[in-house]
C-alpha atoms as a PDB file:
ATOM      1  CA  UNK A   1     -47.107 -75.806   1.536  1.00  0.00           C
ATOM      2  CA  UNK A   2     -44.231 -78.568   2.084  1.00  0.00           C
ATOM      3  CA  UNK A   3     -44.846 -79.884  -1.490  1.00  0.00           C
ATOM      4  CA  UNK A   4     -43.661 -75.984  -2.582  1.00  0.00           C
ATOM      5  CA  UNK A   5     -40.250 -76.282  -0.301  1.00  0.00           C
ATOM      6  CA  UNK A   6     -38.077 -78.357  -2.349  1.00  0.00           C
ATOM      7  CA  UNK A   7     -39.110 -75.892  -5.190  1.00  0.00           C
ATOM      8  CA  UNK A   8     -38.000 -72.411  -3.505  1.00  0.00           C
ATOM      9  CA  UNK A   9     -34.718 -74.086  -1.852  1.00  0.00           C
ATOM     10  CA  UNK A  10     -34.189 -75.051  -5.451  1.00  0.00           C
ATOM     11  CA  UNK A  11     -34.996 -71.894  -6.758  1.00  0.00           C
ATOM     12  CA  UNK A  12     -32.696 -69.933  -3.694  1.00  0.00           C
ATOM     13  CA  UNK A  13     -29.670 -72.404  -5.048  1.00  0.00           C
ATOM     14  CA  UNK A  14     -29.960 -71.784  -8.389  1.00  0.00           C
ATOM     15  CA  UNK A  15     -29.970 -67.850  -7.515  1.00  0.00           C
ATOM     16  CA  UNK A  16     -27.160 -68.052  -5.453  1.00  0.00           C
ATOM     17  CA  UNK A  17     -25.235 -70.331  -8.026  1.00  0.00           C
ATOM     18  CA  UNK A  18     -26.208 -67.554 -10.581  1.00  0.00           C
ATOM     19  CA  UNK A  19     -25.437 -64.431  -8.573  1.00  0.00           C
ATOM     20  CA  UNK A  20     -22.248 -66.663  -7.650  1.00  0.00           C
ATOM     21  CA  UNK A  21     -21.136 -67.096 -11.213  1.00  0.00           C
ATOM     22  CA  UNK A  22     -22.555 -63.029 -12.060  1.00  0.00           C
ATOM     23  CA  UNK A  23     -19.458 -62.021  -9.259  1.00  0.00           C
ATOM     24  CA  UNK A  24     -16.916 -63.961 -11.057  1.00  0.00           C
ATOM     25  CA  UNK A  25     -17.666 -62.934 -14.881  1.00  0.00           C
ATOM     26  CA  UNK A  26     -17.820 -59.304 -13.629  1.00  0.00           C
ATOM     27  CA  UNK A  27     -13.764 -59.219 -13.046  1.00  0.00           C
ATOM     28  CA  UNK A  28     -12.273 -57.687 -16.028  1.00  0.00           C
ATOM     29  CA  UNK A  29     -10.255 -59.797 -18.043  1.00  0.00           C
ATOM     30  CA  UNK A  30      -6.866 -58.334 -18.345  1.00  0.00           C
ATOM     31  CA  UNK A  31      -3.805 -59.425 -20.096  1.00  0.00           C
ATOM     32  CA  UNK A  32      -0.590 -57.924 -20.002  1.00  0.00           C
ATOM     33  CA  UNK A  33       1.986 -58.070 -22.386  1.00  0.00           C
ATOM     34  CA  UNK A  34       5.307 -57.546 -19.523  1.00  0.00           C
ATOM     35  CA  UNK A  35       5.033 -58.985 -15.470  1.00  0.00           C
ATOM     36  CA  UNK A  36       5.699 -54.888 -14.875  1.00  0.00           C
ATOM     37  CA  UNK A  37       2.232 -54.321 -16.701  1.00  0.00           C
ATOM     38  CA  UNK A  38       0.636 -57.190 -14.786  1.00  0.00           C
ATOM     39  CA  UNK A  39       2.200 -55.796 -11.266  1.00  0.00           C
ATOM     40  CA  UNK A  40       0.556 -52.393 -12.331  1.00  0.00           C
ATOM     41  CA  UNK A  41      -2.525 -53.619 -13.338  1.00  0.00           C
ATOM     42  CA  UNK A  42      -3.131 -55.348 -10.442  1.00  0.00           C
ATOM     43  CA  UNK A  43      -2.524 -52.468  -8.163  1.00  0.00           C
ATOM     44  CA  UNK A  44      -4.923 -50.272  -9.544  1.00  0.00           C
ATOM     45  CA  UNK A  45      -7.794 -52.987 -10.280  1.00  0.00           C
ATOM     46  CA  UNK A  46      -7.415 -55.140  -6.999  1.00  0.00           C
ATOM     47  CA  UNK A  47     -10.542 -57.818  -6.799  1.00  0.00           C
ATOM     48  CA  UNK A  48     -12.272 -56.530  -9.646  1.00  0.00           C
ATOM     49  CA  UNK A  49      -9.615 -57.817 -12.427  1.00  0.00           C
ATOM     50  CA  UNK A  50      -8.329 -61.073 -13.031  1.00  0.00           C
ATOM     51  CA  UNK A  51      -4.839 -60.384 -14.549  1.00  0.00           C
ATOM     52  CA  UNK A  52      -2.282 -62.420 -16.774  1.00  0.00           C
ATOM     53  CA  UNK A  53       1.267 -61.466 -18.412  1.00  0.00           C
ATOM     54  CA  UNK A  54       2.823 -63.088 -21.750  1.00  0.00           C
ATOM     55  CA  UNK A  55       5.681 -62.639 -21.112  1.00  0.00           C
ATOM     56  CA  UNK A  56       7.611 -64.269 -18.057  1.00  0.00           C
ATOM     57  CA  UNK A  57       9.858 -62.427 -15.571  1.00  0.00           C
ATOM     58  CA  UNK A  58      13.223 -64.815 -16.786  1.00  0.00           C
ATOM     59  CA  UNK A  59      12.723 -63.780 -20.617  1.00  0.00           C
ATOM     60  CA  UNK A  60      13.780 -61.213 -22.741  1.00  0.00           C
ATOM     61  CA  UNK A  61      10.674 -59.163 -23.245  1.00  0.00           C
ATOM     62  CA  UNK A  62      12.498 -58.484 -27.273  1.00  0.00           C
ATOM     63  CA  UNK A  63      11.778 -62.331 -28.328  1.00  0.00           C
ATOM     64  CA  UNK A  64       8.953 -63.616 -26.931  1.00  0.00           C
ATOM     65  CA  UNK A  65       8.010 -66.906 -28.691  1.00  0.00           C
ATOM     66  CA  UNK A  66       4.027 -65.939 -30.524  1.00  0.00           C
ATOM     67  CA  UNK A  67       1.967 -69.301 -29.510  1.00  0.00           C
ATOM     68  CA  UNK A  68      -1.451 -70.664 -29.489  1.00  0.00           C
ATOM     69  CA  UNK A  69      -1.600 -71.269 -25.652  1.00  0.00           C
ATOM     70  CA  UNK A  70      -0.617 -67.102 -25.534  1.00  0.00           C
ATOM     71  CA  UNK A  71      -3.514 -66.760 -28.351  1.00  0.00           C
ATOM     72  CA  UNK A  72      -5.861 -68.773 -26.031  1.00  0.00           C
ATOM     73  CA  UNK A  73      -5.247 -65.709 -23.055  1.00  0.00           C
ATOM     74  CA  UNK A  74      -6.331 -62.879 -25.572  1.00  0.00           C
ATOM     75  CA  UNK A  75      -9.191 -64.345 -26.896  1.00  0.00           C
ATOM     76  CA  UNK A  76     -11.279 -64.424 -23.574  1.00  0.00           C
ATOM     77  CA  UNK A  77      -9.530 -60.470 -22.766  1.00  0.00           C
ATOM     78  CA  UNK A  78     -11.697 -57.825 -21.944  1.00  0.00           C
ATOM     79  CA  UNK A  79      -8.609 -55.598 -22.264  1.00  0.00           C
ATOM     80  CA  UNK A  80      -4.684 -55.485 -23.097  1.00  0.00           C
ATOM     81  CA  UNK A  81      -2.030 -53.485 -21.858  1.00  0.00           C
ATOM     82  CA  UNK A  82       1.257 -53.256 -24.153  1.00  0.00           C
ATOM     83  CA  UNK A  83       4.289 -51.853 -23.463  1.00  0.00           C
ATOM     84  CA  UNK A  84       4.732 -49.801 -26.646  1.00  0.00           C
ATOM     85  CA  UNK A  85       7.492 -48.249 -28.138  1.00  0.00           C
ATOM     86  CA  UNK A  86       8.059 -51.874 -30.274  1.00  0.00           C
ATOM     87  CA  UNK A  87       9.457 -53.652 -27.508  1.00  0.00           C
ATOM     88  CA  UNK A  88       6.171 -56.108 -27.578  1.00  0.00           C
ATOM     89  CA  UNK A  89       5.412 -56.307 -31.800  1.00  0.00           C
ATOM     90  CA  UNK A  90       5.174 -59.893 -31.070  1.00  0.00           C
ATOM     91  CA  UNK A  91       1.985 -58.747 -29.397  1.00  0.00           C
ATOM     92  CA  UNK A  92       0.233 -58.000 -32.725  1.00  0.00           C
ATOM     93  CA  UNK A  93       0.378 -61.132 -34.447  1.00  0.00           C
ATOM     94  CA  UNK A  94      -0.912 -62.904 -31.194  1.00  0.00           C
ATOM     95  CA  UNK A  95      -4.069 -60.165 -31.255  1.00  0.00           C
ATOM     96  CA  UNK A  96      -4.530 -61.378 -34.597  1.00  0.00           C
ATOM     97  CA  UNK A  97      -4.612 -64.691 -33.834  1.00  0.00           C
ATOM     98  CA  UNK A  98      -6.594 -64.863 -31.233  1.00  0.00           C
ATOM     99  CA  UNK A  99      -9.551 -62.776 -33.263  1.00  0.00           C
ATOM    100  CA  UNK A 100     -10.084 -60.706 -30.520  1.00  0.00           C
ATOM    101  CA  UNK A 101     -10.850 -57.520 -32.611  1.00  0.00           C
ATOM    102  CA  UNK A 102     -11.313 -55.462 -29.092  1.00  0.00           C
ATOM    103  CA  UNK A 103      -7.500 -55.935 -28.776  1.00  0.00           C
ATOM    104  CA  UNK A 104      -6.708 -54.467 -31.961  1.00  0.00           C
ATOM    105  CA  UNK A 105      -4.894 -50.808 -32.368  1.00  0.00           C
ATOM    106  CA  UNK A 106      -7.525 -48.693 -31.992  1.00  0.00           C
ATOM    107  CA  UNK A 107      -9.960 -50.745 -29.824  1.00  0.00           C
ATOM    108  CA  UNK A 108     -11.356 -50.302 -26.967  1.00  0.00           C
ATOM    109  CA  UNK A 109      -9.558 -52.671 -25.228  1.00  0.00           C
ATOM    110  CA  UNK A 110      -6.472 -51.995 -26.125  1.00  0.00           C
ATOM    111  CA  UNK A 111      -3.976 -49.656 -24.003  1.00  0.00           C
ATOM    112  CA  UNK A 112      -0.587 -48.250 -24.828  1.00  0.00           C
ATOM    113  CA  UNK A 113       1.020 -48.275 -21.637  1.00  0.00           C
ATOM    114  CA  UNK A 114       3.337 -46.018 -22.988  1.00  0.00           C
ATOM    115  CA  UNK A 115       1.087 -43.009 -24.069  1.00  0.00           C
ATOM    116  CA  UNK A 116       2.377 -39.462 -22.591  1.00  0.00           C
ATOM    117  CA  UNK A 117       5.576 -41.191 -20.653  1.00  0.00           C
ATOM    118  CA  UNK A 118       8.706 -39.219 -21.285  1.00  0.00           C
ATOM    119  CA  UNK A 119      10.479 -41.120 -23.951  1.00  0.00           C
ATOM    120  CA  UNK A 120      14.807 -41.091 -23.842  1.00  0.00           C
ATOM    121  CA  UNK A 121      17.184 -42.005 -26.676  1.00  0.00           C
ATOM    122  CA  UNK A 122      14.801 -41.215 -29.475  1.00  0.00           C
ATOM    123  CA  UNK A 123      17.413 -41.742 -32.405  1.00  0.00           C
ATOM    124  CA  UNK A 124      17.800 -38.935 -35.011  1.00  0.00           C
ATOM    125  CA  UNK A 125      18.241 -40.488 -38.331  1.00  0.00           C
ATOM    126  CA  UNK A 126      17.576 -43.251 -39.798  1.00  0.00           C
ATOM    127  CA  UNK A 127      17.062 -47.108 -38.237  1.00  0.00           C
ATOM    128  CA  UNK A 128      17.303 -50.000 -39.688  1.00  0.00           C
ATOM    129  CA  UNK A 129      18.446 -53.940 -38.700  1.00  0.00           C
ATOM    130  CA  UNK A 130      21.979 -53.730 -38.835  1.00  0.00           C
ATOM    131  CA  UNK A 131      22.406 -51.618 -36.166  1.00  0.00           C
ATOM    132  CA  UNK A 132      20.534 -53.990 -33.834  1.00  0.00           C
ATOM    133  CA  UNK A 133      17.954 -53.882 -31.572  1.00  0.00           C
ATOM    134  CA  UNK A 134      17.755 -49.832 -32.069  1.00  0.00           C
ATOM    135  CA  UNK A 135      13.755 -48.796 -31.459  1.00  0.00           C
ATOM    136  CA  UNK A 136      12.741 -45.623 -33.965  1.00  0.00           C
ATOM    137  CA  UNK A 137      10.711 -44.318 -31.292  1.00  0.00           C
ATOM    138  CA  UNK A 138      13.034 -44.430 -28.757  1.00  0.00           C
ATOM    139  CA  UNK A 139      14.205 -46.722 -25.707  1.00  0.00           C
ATOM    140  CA  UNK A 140      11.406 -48.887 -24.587  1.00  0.00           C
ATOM    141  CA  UNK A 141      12.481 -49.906 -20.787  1.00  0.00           C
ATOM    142  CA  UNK A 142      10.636 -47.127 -19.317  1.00  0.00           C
ATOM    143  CA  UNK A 143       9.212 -48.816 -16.420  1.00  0.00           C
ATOM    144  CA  UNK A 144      12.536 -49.278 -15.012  1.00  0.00           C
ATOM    145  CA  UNK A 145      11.720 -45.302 -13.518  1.00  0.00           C
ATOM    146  CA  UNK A 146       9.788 -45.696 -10.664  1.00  0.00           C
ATOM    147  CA  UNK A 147       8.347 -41.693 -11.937  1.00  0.00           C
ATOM    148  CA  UNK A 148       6.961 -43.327 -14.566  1.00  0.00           C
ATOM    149  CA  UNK A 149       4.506 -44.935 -13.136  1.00  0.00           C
ATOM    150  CA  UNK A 150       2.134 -42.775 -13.064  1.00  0.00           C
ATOM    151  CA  UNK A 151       1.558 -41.686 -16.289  1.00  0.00           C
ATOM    152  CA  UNK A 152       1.435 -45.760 -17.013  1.00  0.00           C
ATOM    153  CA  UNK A 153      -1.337 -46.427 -13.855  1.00  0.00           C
ATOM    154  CA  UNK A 154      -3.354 -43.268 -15.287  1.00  0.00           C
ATOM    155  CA  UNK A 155      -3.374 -45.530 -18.825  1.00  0.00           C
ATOM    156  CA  UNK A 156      -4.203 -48.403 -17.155  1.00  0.00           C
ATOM    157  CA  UNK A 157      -6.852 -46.883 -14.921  1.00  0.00           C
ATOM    158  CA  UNK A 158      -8.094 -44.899 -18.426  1.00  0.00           C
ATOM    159  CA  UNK A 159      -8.773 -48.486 -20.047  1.00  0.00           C
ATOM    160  CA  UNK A 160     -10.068 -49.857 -17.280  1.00  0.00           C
ATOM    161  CA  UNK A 161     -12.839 -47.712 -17.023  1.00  0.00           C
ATOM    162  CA  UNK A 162     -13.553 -47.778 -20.789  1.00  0.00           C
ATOM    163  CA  UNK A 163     -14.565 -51.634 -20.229  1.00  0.00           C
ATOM    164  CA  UNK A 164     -15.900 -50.930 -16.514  1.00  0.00           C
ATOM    165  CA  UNK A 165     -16.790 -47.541 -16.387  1.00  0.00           C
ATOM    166  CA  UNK A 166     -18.818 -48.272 -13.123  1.00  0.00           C
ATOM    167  CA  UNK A 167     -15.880 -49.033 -11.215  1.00  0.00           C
ATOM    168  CA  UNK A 168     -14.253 -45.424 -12.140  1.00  0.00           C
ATOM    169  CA  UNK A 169     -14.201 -44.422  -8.799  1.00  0.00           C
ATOM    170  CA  UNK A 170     -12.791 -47.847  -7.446  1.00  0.00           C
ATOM    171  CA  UNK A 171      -9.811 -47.961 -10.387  1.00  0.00           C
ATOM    172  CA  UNK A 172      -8.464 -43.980  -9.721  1.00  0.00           C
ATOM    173  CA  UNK A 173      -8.582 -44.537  -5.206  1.00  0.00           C
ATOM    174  CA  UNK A 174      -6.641 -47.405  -5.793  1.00  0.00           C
ATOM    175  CA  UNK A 175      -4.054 -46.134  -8.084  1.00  0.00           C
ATOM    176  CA  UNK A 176      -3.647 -42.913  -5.657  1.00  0.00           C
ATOM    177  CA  UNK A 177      -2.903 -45.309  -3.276  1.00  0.00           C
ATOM    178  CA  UNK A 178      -0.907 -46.971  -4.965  1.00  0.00           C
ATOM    179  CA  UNK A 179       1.239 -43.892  -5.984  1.00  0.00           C
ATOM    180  CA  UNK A 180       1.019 -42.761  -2.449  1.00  0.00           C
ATOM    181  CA  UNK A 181       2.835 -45.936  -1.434  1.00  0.00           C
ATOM    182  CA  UNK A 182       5.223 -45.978  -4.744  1.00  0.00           C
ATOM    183  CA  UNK A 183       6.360 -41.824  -3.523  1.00  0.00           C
ATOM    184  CA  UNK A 184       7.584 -43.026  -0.041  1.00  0.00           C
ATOM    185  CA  UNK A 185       9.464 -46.225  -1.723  1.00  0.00           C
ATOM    186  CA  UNK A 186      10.889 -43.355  -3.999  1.00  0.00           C
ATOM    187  CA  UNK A 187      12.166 -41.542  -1.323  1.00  0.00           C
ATOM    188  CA  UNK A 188      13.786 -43.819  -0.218  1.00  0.00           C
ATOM    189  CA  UNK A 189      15.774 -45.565  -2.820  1.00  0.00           C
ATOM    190  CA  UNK A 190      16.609 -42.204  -3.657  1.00  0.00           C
ATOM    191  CA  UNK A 191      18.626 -41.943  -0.468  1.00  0.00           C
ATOM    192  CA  UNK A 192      19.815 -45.003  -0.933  1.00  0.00           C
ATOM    193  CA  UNK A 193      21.653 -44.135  -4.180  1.00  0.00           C
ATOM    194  CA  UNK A 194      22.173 -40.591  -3.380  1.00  0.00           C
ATOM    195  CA  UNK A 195      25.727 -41.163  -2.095  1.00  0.00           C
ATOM    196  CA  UNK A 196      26.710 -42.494  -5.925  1.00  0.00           C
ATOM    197  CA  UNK A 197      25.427 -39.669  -8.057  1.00  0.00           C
ATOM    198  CA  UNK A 198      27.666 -39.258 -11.056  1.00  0.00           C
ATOM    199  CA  UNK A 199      29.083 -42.459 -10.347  1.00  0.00           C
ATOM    200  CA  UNK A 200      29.749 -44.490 -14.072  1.00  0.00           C
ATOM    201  CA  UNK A 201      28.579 -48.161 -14.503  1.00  0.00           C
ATOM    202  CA  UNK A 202      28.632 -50.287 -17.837  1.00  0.00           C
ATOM    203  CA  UNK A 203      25.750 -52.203 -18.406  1.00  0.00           C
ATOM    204  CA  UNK A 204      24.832 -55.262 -20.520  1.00  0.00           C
ATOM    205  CA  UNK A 205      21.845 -54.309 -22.345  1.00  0.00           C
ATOM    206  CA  UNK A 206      21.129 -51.225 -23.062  1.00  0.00           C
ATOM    207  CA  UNK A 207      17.978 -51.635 -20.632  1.00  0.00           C
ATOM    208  CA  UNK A 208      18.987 -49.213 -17.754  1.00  0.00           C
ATOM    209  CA  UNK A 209      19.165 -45.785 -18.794  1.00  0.00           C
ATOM    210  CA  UNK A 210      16.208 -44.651 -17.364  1.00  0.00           C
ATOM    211  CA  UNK A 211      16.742 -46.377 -13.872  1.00  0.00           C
ATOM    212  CA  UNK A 212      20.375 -44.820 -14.071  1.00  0.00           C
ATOM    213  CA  UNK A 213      19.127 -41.366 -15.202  1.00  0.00           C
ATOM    214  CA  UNK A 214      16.213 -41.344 -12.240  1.00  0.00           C
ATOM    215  CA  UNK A 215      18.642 -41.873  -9.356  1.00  0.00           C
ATOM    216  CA  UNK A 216      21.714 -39.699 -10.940  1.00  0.00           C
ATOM    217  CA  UNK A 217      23.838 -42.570 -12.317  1.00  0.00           C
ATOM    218  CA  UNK A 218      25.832 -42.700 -15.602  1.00  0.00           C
ATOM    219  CA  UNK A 219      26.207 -45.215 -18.215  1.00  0.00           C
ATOM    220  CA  UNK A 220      29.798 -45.535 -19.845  1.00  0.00           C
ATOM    221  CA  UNK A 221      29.004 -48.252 -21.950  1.00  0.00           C
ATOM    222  CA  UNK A 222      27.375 -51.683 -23.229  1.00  0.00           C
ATOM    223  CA  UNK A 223      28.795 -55.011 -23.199  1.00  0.00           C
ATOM    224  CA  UNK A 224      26.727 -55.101 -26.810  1.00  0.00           C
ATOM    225  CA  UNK A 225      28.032 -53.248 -29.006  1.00  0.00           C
ATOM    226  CA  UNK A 226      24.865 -53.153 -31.163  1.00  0.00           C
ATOM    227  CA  UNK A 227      21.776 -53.920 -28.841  1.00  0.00           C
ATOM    228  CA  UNK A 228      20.336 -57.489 -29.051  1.00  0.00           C
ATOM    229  CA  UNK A 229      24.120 -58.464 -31.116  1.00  0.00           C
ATOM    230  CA  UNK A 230      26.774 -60.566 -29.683  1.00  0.00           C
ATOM    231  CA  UNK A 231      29.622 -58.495 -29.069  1.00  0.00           C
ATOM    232  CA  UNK A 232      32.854 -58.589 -31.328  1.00  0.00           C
ATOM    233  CA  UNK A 233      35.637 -59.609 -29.481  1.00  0.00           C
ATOM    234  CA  UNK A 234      37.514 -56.117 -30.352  1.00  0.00           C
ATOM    235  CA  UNK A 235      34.783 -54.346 -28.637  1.00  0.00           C
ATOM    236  CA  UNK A 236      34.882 -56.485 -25.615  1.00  0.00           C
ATOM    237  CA  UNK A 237      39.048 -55.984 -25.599  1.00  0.00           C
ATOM    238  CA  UNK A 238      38.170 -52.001 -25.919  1.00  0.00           C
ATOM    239  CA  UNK A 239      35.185 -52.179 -23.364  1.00  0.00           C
ATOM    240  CA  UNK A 240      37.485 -54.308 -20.568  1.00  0.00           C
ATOM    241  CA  UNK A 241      40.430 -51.541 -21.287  1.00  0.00           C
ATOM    242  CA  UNK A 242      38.157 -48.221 -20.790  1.00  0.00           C
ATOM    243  CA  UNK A 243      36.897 -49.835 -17.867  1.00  0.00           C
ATOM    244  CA  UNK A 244      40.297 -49.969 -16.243  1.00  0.00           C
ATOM    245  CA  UNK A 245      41.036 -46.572 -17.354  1.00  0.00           C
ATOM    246  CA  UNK A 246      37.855 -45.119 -16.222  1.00  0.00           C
ATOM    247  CA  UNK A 247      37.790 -47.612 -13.097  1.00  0.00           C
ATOM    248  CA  UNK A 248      34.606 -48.371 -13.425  1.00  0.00           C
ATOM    249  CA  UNK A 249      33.900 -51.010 -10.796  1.00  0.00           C
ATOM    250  CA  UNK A 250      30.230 -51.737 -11.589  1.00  0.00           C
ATOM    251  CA  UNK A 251      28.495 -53.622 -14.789  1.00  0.00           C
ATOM    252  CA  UNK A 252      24.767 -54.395 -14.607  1.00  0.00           C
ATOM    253  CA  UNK A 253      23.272 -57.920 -16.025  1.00  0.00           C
ATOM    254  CA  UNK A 254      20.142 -58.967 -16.827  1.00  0.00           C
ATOM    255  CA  UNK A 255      18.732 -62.510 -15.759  1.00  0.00           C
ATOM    256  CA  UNK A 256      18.551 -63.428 -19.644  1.00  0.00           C
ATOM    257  CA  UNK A 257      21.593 -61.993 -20.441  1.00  0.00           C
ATOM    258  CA  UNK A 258      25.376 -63.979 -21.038  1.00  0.00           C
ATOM    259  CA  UNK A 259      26.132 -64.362 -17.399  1.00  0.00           C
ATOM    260  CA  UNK A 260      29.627 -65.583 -19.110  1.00  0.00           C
ATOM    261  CA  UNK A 261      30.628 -63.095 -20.891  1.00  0.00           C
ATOM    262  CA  UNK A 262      30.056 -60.428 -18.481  1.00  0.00           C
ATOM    263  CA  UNK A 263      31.652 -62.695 -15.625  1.00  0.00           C
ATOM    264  CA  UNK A 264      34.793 -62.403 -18.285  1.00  0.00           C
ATOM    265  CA  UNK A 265      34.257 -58.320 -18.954  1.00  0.00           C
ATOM    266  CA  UNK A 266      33.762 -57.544 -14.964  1.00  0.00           C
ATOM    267  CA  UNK A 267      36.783 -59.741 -14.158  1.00  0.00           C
ATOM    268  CA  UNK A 268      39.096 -58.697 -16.101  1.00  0.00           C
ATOM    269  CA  UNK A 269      38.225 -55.171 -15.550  1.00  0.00           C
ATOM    270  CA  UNK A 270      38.402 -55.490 -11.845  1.00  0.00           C
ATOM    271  CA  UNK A 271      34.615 -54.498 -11.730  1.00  0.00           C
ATOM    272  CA  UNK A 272      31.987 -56.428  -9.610  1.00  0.00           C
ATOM    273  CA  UNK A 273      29.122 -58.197 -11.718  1.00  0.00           C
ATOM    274  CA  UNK A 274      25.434 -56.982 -10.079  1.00  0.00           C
ATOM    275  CA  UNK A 275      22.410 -59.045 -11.617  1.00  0.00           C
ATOM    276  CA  UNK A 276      19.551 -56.813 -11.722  1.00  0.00           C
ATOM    277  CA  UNK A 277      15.559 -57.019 -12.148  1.00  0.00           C
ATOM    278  CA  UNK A 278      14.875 -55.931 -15.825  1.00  0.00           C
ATOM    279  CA  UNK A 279      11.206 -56.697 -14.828  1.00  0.00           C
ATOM    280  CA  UNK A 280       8.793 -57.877 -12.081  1.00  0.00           C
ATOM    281  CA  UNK A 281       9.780 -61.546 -11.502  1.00  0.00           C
ATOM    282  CA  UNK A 282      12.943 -61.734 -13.094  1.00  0.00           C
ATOM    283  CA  UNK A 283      15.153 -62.348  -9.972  1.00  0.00           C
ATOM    284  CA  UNK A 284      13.674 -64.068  -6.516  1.00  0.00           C
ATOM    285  CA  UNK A 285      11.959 -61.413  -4.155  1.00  0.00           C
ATOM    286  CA  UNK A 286      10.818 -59.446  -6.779  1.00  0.00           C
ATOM    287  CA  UNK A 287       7.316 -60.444  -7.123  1.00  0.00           C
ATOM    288  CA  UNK A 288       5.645 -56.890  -7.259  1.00  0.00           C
ATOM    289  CA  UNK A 289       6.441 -53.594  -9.052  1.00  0.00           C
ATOM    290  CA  UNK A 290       7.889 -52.099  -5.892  1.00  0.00           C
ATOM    291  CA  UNK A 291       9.469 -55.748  -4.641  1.00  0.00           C
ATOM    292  CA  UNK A 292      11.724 -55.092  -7.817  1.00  0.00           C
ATOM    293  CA  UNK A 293      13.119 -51.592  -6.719  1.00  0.00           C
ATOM    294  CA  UNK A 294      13.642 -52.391  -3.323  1.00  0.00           C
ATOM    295  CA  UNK A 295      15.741 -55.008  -4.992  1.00  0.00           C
ATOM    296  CA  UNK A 296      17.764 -53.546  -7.565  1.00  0.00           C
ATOM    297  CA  UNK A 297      18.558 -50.402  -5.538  1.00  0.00           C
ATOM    298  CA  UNK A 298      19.521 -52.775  -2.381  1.00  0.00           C
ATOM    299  CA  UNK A 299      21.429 -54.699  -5.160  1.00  0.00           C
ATOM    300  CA  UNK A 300      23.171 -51.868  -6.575  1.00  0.00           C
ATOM    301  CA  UNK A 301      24.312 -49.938  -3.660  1.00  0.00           C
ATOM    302  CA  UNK A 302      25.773 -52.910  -2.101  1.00  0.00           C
ATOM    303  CA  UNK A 303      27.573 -53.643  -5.275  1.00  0.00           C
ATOM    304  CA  UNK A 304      28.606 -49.424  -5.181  1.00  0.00           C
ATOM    305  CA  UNK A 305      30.366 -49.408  -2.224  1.00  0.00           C
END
């Protein structure tokens, strides 16, 4: 009987290294092409995904660089989550370099984040290049409104459960949670801002108009005169003199964008310069989805009154 004891602890190892090894392959493999993807992804999925973003929070989601080591992420993905609306086309080429076929449009494990969200500034004629950074199917940032959120978690939770459809249940409790938790932030930043509605701010980037149009703000104008274009210095000169005339005494910056120029624009205009979160991680503090409101509404109303 002792000769068989070396033989079943071997055997009880060997089944707890396996059922061990069973636990971590079951995670879904998730890539994100934002850190606002990523921040929603992880919400909903908790312990049962293992989550990565291409693009980092101090980057200009427009121009992310397509390399192998990104290639290398979406190869081993059970699942992708894009942003849609064009603002990640770099993500395509990366799909087809990794040979991930899954990934592709179409595929199972593919999700457009931005299926069924209310889209703004859908232009009405034609697009092309020279007019910049102009998306045909409309502005992109979507994710900057909190409201949208839950059409995106019901996308995510929708994929999810086409690669893990026996954690259904698990995916759709957490994202009510989640949204439970996101309504009560809302409430509060809306309060927050409430005392500013109507209130006109320039912004850098034309990356704010649906965080401005969710808590009752206005845009005036862009720092760019074509989005993703340096400005001419006559637009600047016209930009800096409306400002005066309009006193506006706000203009919004993204962490990528040319702190510089709009130090220049805001000073000469007599306006305070606010850097913002364009997305999860781009400023310190804002590590989560909700981290990144709390943020950039504390942020702005500060720089508001």
């Amino acid at each position: 009987m002792r000769r068989l004891a070396p033989v079943i602890v071997g055997s009880a190892l060997a089944l707890a290294v396996s059922m061990s090894g069973g636990a971590a392959e079951a995670k879904v493999r998730v890539v994100t092409s934002t850190p606002d993807l990523k921040s929603l992804t992880d919400s909903v999925g908790g312990d049962l995904v293992e989550v990565e973003a291409l693009a980092r929070g101090n980057q200009n989601v427009h121009d992310v660089e397509v390399r192998p080591s990104l290639m290398v992420k979406l190869r081993r993905a059970d699942l992708l989550v894009i942003n849609g609306l064009e603002l990640d086309g770099w993500a395509d080429a990366l799909v087809r370099g990794a040979n991930n076929p899954r990934l592709l449009p179409g595929g199972a494990g593919r999700v457009d984040a931005s299926s069924g969200v209310p889209v703004l500034e859908v232009p009405a004629g034609r697009v092309d290049r020279s007019m910049g950074d102009v998306h045909p199917q409309g502005n992109p940032h979507y994710t900057l409104d909190p409201e949208a959120a839950v059409v995106v978690t019901a996308n995510i939770v929708a994929g999810l459960t086409r690669v893990a459809p026996e954690h259904r249940v698990t995916f759709e409790s957490r994202r009510q949670e989640f949204l439970s938790r996101l309504a009560a932030a809302q409430a509060r930043w809306t309060k927050a801002l409430d005392a500013f509605r109507g209130t006109r701010v320039v912004v850098n980037h034309n990356s704010w108009i649906y965080f401005l149009s969710r808590f009752g703000l206005e845009q005036a104008g862009t720092v760019e005169d074509r989005p993703g274009i340096p400005p001419a210095p006559g637009h600047v000169a016209r930009l800096i003199q409306q400002m005066r005339q309009e006193r506006i005494r706000v203009l919004i910056l993204e962490s990528w964008g040319d702190r510089r120029l709009a130090e220049r624009v805001a000073g000469e205009a007599g306006a305070r310069l606010v850097v913002l979160a364009h997305t999860v991680g781009a400023v310190k503090g804002t590590d989560s989805y909700l981290d990144m409101f709390d943020y950039n509404v504390n942020a702005l109303a500060q720089a508001l009154r």
